[in-house]
PDB file of N, CA and C in Angstrom:
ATOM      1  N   UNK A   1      -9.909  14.343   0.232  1.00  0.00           N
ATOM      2  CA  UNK A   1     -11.015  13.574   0.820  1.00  0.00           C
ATOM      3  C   UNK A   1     -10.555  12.843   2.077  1.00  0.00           C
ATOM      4  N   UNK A   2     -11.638  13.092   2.658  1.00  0.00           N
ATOM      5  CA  UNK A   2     -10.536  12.211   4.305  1.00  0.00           C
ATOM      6  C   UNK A   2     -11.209  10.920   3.997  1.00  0.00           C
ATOM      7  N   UNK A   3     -11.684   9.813   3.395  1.00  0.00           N
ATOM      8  CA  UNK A   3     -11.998   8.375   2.480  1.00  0.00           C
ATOM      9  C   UNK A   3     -10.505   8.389   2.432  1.00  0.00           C
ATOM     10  N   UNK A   4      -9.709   9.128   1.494  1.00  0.00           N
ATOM     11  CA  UNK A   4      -8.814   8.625   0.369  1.00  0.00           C
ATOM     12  C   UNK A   4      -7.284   8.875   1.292  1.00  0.00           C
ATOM     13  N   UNK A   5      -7.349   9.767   2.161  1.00  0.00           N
ATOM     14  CA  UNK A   5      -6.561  10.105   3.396  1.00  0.00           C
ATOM     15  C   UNK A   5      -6.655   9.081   4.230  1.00  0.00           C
ATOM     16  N   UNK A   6      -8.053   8.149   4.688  1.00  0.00           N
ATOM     17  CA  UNK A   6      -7.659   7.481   5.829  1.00  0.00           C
ATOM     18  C   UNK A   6      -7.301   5.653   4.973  1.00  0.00           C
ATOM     19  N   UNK A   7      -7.120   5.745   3.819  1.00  0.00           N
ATOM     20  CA  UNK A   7      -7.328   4.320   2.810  1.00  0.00           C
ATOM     21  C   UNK A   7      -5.638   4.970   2.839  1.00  0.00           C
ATOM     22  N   UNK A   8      -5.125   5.810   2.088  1.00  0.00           N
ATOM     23  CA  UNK A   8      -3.688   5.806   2.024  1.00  0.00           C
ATOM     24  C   UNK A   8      -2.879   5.794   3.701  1.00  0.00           C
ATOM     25  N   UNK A   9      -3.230   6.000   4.118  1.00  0.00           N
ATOM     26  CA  UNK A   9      -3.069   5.804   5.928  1.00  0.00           C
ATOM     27  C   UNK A   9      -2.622   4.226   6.351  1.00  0.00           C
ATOM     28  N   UNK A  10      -3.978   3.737   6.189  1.00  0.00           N
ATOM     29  CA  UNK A  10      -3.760   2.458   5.984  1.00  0.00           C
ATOM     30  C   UNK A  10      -2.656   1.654   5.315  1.00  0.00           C
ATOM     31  N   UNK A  11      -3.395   1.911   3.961  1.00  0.00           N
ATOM     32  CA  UNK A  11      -2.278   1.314   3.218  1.00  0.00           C
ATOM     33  C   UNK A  11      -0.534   1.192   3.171  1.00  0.00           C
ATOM     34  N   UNK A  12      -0.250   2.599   4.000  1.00  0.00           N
ATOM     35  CA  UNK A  12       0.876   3.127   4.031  1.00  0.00           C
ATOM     36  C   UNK A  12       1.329   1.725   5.662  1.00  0.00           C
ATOM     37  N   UNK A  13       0.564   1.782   6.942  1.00  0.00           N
ATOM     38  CA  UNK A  13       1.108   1.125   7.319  1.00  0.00           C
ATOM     39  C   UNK A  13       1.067  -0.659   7.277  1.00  0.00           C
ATOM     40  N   UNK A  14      -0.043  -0.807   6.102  1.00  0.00           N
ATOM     41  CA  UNK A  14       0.291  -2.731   5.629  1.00  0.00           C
ATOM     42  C   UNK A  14       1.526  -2.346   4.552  1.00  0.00           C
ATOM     43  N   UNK A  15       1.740  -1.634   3.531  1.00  0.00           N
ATOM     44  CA  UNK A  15       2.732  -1.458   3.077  1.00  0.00           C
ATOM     45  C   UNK A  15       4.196  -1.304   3.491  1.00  0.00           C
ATOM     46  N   UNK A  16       4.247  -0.358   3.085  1.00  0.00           N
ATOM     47  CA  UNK A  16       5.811   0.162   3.689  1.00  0.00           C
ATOM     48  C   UNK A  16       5.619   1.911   3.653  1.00  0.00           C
ATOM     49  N   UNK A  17       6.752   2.445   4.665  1.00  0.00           N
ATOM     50  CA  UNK A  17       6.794   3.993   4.223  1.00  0.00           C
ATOM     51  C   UNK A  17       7.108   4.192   2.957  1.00  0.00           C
ATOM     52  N   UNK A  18       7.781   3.847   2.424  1.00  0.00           N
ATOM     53  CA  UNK A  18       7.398   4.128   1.000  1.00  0.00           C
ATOM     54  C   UNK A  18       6.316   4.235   0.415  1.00  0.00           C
ATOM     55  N   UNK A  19       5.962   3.518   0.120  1.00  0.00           N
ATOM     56  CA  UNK A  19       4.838   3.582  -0.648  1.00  0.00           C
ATOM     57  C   UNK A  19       4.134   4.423  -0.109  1.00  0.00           C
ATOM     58  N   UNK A  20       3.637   4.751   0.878  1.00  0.00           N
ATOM     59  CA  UNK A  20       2.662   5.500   1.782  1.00  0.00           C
ATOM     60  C   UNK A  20       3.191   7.150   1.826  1.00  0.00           C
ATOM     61  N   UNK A  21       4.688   7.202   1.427  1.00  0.00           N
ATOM     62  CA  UNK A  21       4.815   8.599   1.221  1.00  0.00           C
ATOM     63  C   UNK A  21       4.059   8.913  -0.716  1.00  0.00           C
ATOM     64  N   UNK A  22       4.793   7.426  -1.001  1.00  0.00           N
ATOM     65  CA  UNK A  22       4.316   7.446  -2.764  1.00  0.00           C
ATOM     66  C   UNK A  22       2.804   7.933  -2.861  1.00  0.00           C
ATOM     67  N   UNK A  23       2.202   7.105  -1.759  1.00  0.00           N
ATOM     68  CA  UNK A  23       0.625   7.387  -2.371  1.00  0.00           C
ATOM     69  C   UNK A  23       0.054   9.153  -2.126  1.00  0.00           C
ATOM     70  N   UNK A  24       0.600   9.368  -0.921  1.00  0.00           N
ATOM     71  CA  UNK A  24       0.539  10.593  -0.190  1.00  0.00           C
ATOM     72  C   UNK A  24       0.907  12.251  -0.806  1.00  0.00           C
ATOM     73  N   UNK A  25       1.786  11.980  -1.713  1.00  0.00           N
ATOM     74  CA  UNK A  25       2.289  12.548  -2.828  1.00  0.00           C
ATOM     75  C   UNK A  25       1.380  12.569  -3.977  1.00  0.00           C
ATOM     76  N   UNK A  26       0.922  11.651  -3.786  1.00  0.00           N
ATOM     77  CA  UNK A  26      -0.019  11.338  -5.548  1.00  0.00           C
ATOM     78  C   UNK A  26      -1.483  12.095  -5.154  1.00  0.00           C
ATOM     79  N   UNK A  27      -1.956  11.604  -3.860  1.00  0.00           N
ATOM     80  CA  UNK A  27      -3.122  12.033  -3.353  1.00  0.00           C
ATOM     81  C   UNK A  27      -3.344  13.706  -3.491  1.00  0.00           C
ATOM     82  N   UNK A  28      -2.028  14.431  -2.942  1.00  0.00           N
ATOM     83  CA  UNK A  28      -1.688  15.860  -2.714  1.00  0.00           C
ATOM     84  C   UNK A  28      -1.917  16.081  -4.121  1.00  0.00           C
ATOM     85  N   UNK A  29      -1.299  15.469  -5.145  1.00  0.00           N
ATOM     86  CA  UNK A  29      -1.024  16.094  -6.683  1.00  0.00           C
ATOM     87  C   UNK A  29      -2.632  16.047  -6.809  1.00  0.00           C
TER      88      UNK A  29
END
């Protein structure tokens, strides 16, 4: 979903790369 693509986007840069690869990974699964 590009919603859930541009929310992990986000999130990834108030977060950290981590997490933002974490979510990005989870999203793909």
């Amino acid at each position: 979903m590009i919603l859930g693509a541009a929310i992990g986007a986000v999130t990834a840069l108030l977060f950290a790369p981590q997490s933002g690869a974490e979510l990005r990974a989870n999203l793909q699964e």
